[in-house]
N, C-alpha and C. Protein backbone atom coordinates (compact mmCIF):
# COMPACT_ATOMS: atom_id res chain seq x y z
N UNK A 1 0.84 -1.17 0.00
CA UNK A 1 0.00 0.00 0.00
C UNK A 1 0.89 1.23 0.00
N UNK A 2 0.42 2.28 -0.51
CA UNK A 2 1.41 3.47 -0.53
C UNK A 2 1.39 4.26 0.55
N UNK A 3 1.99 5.35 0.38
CA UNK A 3 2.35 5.90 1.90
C UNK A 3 0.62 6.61 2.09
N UNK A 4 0.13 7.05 0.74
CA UNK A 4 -1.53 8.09 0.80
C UNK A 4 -1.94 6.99 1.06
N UNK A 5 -2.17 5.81 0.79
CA UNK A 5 -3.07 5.08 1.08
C UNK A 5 -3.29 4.56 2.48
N UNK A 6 -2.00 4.34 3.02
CA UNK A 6 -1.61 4.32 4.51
C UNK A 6 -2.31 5.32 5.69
N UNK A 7 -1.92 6.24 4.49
CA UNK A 7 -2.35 7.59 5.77
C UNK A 7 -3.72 7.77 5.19
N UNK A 8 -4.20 7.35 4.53
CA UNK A 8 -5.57 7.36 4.40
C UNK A 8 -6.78 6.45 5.51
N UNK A 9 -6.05 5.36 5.29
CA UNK A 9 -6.26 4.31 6.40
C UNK A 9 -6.15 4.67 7.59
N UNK A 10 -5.02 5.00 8.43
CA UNK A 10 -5.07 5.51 9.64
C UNK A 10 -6.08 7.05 9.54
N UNK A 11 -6.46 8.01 9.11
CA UNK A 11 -6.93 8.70 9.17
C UNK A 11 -8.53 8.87 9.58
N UNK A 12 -8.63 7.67 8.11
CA UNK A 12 -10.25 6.60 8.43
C UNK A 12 -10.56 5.78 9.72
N UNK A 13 -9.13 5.25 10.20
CA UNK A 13 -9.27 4.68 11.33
C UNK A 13 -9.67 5.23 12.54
N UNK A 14 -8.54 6.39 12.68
CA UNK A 14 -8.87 6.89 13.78
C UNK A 14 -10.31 7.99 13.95
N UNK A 15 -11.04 8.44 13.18
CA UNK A 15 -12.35 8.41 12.83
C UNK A 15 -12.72 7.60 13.29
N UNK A 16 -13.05 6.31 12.94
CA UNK A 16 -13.72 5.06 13.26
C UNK A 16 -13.42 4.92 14.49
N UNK A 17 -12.29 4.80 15.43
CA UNK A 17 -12.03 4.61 16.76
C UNK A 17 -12.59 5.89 17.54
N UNK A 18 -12.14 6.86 17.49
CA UNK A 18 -12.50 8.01 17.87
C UNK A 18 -14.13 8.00 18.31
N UNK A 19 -15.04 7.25 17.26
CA UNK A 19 -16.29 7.38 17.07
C UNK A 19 -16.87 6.42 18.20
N UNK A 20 -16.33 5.57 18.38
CA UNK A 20 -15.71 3.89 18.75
C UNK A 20 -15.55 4.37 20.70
N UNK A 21 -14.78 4.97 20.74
CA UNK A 21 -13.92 5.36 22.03
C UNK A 21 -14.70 6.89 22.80
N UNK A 22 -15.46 7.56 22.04
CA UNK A 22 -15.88 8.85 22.37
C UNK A 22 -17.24 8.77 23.85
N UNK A 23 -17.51 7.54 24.09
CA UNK A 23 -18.18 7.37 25.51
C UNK A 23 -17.35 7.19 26.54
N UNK A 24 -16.12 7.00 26.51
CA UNK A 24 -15.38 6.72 27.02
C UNK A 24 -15.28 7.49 28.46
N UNK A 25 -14.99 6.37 29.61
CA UNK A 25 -15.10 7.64 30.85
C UNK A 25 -14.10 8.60 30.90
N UNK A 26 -12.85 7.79 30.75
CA UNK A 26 -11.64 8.85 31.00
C UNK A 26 -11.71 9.71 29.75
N UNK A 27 -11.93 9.81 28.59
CA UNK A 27 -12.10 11.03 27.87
C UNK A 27 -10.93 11.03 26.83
N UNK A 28 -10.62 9.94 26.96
CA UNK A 28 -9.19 9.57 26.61
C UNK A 28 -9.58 9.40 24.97
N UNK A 29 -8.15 9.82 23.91
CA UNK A 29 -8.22 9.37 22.52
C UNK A 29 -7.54 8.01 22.61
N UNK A 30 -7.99 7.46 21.10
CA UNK A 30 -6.65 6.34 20.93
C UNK A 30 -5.71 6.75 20.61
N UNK A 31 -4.58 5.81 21.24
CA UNK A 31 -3.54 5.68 21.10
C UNK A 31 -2.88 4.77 19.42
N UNK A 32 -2.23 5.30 18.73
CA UNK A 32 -2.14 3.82 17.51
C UNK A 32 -0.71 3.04 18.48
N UNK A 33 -0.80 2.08 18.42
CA UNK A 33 -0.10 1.02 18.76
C UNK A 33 0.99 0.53 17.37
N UNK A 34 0.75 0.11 16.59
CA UNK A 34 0.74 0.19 15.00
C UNK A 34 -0.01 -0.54 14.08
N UNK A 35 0.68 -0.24 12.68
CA UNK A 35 -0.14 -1.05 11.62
C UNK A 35 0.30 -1.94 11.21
N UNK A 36 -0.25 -3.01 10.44
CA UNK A 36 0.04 -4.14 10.68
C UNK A 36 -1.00 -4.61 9.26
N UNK A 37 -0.78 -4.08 7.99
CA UNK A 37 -1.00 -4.39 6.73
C UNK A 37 -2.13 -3.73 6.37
N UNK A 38 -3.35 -4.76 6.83
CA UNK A 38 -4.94 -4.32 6.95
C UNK A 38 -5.65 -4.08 7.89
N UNK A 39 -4.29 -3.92 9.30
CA UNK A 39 -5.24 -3.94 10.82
C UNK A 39 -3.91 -2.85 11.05
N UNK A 40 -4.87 -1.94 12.09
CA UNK A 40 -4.01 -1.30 13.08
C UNK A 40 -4.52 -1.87 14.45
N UNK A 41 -3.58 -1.55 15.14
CA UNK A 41 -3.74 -1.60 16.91
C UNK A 41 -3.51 -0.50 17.13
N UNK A 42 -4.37 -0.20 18.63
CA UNK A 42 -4.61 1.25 19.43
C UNK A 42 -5.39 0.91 20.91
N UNK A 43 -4.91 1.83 21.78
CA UNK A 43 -5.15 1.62 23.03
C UNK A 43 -6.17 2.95 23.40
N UNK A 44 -6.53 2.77 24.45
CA UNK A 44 -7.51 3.86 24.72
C UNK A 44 -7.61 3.53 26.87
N UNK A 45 -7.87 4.95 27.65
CA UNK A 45 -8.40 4.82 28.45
C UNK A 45 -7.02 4.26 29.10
N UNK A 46 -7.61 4.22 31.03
CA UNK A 46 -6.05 4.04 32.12
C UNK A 46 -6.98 3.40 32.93
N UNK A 47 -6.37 2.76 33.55
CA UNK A 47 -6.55 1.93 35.04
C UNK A 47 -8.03 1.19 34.17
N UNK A 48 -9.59 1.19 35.03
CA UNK A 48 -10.38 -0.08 34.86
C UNK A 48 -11.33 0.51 33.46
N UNK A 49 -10.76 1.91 32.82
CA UNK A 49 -11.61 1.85 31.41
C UNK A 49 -10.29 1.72 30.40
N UNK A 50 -9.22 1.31 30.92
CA UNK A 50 -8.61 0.79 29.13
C UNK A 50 -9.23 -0.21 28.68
N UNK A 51 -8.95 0.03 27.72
CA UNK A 51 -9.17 -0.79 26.10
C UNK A 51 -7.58 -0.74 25.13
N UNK A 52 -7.84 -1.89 24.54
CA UNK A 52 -7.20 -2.26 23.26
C UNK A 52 -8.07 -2.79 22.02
N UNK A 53 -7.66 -2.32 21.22
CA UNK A 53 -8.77 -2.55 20.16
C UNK A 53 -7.68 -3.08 18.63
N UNK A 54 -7.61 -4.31 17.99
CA UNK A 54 -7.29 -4.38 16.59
C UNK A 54 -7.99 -4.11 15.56
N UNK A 55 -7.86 -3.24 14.75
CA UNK A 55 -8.99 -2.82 13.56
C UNK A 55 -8.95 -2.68 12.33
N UNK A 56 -10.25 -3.20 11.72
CA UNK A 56 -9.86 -3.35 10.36
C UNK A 56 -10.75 -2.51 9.28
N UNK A 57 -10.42 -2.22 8.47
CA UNK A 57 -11.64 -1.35 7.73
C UNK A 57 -12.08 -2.10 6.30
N UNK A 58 -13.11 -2.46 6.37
CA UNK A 58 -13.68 -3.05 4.78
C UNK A 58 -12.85 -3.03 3.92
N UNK A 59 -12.61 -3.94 2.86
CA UNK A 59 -11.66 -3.55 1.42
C UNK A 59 -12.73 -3.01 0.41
N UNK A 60 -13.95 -3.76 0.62
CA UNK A 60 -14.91 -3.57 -0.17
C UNK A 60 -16.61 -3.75 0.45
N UNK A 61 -17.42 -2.77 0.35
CA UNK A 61 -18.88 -2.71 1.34
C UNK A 61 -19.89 -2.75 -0.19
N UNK A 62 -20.96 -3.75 0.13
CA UNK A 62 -22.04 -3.45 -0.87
C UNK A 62 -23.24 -3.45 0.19
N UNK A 63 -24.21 -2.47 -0.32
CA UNK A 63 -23.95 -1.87 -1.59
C UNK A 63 -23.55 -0.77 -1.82
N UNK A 64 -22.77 -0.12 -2.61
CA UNK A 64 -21.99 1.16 -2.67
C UNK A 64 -22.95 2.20 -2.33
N UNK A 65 -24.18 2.30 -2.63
CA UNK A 65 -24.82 3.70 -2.53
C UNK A 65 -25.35 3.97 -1.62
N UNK A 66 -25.38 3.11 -0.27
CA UNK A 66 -25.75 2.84 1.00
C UNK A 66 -25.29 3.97 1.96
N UNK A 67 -25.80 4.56 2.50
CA UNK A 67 -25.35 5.92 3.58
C UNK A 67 -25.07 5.03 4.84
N UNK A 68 -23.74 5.34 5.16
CA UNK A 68 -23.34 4.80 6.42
C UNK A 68 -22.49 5.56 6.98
N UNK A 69 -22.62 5.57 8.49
CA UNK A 69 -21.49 5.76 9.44
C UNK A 69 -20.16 4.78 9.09
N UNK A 70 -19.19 5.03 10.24
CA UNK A 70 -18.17 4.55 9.72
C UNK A 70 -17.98 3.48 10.38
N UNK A 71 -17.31 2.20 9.56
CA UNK A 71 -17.92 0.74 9.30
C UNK A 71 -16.32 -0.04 10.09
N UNK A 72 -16.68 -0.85 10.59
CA UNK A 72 -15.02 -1.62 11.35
C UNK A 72 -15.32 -3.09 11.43
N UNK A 73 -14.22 -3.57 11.39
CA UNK A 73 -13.96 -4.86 12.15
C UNK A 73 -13.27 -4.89 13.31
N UNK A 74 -13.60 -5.13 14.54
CA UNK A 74 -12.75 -4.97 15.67
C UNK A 74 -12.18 -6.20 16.02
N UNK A 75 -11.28 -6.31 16.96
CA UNK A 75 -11.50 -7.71 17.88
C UNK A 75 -10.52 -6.43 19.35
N UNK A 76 -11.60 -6.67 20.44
CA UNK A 76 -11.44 -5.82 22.08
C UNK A 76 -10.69 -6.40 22.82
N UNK A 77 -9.49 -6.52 23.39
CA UNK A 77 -9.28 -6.20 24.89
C UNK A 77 -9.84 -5.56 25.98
N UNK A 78 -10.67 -5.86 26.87
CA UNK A 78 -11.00 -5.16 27.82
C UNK A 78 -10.57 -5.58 29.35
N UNK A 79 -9.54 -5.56 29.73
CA UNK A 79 -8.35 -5.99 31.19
C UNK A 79 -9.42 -6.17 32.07
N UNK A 80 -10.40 -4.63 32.22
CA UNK A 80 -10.85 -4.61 33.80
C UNK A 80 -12.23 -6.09 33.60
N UNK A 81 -12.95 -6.22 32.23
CA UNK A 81 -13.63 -7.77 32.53
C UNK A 81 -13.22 -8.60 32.08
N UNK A 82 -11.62 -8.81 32.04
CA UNK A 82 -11.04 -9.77 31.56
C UNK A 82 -11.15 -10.55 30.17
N UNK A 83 -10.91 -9.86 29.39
CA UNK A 83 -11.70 -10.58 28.25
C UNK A 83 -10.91 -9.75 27.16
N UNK A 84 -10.77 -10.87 26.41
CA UNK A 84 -9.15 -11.08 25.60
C UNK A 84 -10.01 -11.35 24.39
N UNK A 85 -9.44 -10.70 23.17
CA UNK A 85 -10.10 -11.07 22.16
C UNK A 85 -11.61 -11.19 21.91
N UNK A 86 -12.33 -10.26 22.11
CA UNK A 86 -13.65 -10.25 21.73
C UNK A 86 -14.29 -9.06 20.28
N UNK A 87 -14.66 -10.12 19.42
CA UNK A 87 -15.12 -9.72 18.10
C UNK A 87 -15.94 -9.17 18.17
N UNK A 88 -16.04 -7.62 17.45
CA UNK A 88 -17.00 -7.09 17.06
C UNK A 88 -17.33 -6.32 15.67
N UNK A 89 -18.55 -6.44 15.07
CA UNK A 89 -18.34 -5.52 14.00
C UNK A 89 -19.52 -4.22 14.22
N UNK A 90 -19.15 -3.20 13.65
CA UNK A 90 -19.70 -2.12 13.46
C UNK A 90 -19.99 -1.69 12.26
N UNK A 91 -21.45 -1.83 12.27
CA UNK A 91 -21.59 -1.37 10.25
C UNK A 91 -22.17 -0.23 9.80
N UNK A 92 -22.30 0.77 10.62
CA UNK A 92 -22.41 2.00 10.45
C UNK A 92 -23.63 2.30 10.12
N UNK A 93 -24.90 1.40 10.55
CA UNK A 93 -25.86 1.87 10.47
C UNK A 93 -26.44 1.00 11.51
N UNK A 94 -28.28 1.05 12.18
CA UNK A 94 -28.60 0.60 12.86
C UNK A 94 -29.29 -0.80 12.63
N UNK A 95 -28.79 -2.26 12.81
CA UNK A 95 -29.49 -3.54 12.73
C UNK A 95 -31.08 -3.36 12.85
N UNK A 96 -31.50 -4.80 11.36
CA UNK A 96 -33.07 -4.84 11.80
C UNK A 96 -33.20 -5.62 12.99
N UNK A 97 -34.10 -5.15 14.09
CA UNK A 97 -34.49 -5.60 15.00
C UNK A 97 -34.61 -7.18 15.11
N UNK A 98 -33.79 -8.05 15.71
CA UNK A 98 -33.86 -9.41 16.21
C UNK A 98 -33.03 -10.30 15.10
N UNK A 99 -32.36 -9.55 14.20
CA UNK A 99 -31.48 -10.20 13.27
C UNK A 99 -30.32 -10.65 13.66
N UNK A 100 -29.60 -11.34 12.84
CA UNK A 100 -27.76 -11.74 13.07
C UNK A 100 -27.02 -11.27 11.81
N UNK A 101 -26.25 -11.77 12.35
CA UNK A 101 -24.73 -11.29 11.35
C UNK A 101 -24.40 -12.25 10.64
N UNK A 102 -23.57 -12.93 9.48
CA UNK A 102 -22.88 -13.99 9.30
C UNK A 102 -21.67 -13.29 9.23
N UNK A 103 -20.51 -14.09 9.55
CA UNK A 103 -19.13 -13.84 9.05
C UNK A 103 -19.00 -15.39 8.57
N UNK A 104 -18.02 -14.94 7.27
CA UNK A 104 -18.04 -16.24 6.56
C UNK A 104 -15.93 -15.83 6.44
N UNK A 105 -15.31 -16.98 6.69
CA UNK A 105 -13.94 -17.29 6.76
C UNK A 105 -13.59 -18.41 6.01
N UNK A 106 -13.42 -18.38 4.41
CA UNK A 106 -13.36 -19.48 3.77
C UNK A 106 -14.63 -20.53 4.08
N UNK A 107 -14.24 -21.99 4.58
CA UNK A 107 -15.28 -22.33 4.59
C UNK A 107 -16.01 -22.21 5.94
N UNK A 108 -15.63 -21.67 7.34
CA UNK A 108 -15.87 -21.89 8.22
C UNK A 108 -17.16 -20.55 8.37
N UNK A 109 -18.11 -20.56 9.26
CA UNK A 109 -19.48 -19.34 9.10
C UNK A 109 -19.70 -19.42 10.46
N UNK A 110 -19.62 -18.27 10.92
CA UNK A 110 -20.19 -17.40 12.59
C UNK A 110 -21.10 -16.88 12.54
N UNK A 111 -21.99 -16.84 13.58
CA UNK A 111 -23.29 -16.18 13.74
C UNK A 111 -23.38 -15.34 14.83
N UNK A 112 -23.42 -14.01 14.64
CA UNK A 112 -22.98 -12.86 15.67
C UNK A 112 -24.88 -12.16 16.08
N UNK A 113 -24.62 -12.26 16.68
CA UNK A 113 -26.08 -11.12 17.82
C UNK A 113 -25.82 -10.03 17.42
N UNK A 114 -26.61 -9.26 17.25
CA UNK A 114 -26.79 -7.97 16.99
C UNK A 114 -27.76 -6.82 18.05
N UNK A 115 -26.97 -5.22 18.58
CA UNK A 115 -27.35 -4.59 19.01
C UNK A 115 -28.03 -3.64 18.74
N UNK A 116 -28.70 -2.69 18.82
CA UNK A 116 -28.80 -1.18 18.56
C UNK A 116 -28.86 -0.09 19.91
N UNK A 117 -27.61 0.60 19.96
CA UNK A 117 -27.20 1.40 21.26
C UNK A 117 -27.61 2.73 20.20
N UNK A 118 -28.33 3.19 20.98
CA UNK A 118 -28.12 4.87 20.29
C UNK A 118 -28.52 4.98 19.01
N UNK A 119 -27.57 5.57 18.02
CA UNK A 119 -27.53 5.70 16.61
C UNK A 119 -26.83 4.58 15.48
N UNK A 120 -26.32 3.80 16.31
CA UNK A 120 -25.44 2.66 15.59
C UNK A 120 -25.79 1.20 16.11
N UNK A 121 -25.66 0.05 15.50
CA UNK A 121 -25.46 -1.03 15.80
C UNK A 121 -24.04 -1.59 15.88
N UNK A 122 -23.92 -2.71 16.30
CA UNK A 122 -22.94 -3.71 16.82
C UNK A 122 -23.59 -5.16 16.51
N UNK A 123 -22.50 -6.05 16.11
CA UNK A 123 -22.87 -7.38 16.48
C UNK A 123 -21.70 -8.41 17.20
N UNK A 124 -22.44 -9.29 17.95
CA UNK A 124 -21.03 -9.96 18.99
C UNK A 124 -21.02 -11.39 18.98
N UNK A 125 -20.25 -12.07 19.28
CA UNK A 125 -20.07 -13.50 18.86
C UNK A 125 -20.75 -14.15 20.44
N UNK A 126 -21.73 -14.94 20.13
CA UNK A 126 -21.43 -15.36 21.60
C UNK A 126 -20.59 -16.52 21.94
N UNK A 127 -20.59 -16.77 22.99
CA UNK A 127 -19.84 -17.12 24.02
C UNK A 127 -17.98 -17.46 23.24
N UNK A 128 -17.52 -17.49 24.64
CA UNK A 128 -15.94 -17.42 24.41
C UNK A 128 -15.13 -18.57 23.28
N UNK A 129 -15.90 -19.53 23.62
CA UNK A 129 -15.10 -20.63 22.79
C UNK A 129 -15.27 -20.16 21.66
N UNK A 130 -16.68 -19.59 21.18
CA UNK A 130 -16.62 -19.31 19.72
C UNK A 130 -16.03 -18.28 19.19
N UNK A 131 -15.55 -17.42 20.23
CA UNK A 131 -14.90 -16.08 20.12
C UNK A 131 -13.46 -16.74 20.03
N UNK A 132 -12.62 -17.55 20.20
CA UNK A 132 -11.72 -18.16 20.25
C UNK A 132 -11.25 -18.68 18.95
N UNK A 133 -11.91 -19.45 18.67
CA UNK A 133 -12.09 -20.10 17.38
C UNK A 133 -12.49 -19.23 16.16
N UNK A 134 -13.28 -18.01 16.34
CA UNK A 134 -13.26 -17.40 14.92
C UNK A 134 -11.77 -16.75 15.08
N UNK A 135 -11.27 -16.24 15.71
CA UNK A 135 -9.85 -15.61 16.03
C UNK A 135 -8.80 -16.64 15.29
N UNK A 136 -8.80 -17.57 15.99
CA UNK A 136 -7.98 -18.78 15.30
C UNK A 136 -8.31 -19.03 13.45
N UNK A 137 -9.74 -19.20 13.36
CA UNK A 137 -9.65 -19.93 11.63
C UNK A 137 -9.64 -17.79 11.39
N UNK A 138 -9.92 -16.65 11.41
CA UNK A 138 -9.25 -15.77 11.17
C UNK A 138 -7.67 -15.53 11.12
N UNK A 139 -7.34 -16.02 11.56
CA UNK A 139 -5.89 -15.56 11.44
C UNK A 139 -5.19 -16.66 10.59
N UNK A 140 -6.14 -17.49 9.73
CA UNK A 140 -5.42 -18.43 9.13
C UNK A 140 -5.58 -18.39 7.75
N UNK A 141 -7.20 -17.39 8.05
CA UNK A 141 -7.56 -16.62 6.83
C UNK A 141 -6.76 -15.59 5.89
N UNK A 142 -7.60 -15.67 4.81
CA UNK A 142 -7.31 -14.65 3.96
C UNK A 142 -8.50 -13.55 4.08
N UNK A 143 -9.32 -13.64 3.81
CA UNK A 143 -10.39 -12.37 4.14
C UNK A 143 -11.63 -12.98 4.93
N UNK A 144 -12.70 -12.20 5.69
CA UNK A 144 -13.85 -12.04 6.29
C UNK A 144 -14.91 -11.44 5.36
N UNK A 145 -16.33 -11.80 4.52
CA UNK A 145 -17.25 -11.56 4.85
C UNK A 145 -18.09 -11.13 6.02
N UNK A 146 -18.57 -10.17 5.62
CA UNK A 146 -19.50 -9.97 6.96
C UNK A 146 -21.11 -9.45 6.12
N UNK A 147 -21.86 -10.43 6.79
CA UNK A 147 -23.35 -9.66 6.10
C UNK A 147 -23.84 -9.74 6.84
N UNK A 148 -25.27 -8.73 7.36
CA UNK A 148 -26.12 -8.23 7.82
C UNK A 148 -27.10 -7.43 7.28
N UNK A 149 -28.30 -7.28 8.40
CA UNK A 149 -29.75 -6.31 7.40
C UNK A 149 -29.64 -5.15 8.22
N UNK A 150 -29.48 -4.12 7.46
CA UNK A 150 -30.17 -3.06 7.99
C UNK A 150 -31.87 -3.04 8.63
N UNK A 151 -32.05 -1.59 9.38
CA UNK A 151 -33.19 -1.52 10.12
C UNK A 151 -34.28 -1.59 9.30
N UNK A 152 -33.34 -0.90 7.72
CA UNK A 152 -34.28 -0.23 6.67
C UNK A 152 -34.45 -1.55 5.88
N UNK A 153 -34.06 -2.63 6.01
CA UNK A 153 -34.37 -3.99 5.61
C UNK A 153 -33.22 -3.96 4.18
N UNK A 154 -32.07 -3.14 4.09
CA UNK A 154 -31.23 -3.81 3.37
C UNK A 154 -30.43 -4.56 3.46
N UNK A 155 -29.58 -5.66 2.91
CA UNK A 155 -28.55 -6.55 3.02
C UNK A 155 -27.63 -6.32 2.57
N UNK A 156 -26.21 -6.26 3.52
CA UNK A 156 -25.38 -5.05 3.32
C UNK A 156 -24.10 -6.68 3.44
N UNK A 157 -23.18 -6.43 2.32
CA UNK A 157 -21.78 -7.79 2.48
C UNK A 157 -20.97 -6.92 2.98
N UNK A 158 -20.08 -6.94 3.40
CA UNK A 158 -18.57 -6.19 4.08
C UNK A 158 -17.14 -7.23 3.73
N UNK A 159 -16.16 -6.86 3.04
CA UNK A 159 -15.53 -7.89 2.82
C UNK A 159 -14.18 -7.31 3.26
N UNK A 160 -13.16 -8.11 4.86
CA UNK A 160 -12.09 -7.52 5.65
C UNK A 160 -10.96 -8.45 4.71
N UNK A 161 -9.92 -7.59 4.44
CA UNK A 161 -8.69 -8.30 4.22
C UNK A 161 -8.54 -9.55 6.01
N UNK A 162 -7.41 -10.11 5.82
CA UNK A 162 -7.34 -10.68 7.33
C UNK A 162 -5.54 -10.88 7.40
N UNK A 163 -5.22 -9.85 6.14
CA UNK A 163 -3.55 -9.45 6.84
C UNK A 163 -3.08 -9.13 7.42
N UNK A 164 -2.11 -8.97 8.63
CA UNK A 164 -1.92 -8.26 9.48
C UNK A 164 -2.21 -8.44 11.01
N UNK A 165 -3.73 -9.40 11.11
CA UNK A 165 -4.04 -9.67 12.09
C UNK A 165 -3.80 -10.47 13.49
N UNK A 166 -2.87 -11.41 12.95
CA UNK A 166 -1.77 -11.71 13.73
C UNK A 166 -0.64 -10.77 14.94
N UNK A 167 -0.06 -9.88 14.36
CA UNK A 167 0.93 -9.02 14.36
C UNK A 167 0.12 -7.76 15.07
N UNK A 168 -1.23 -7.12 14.76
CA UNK A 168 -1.87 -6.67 15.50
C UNK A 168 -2.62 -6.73 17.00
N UNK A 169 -2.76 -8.34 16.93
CA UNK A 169 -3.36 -8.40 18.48
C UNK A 169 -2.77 -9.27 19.20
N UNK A 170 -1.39 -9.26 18.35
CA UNK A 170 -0.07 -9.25 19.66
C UNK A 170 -0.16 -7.79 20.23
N UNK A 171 0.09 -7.35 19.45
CA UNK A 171 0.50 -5.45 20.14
C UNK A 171 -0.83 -5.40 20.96
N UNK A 172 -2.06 -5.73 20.53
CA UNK A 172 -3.32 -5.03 22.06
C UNK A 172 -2.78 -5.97 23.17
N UNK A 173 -2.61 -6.89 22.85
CA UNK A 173 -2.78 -7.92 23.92
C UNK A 173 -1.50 -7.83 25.07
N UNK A 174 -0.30 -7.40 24.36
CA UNK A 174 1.06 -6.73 25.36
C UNK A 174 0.18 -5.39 25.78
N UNK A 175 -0.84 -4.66 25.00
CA UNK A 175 -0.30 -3.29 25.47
C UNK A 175 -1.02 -3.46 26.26
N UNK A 176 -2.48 -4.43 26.81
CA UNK A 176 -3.41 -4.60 28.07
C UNK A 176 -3.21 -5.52 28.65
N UNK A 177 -1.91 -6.05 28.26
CA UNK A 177 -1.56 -6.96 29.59
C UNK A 177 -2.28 -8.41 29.84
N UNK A 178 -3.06 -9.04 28.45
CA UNK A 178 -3.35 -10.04 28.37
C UNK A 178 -2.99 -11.06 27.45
């Protein structure tokens, strides 16, 4: 990637984190940790509200003409509830009510819960083992699908490179101490 494209990326990123991190108690920005191809790492917050966050930004979102907030792949550190590696995506608009997510990893397929806080949705993997295991066949990957419905009943693909991701949540995971 070139150096504009780089700094395009972190620019987008920290947007996305910023957006990501802005409830935050301590008031704190992210930190970038570094980049790491198609993922950066970044820390946020001291004592029981840090965070570490690895992040990734779409290579490619359909459908193009779709109005969205700004769209991530995460995977969280959060020290103070102990909890190492937890997947999330953010798709920049608000989930239809009582839907899921798929993430598709070659041949392997996750089924994520979906929120609506506020103005945005989230969706989360449940429980740990499975949070474990998409981490694992991810990092063995080459890219992530991600699809979901909007509120407005569209069906939106998200497609994450999965370079880098390795090398990234080493760095959260030293920088929170898990």
């Amino acid at each position: 990637m070139s150096k504009v494209g780089m700094g395009r990326l972190v620019v987008v990123a920290l947007t996305v984190v910023g957006l990501l991190v802005s409830a935050d108690a301590w008031g704190d920005t992210a930190t970038v940790l570094g980049v790491s191809k198609n993922w950066t790492a970044y820390t946020s917050g001291v004592g029981p509200g840090k965070v570490c966050y690895a992040m990734s930004l779409p290579k490619s979102i359909q459908p193009k003409k779709l109005k969205r907030d700004a769209v991530g792949f995460l995977i969280n550190d959060w020290p103070s509830g102990k909890t190492r590696g937890e997947p999330e995506i953010v798709p920049g608009y608000k989930f239809k009510d009582g839907s899921t997510v798929t993430v598709e990893i070659g041949s392997d397929k996750f089924t994520l819960v979906t929120t609506n806080d506020g103005g945005s949705g989230s969706a989360w993997i449940k429980g740990s083992n499975d949070e474990a295991r998409m981490i694992e066949v991810m990092q063995k990957g080459v890219e992530a699908v991600v699809s979901g419905m909007s509120a407005r009943g569209t069906m939106t693909r998200d497609t994450y490179a999965l370079d880098g991701l390795s090398d990234s949540l080493t760095k959260i995971h030293s920088a929170c101490s898990m």
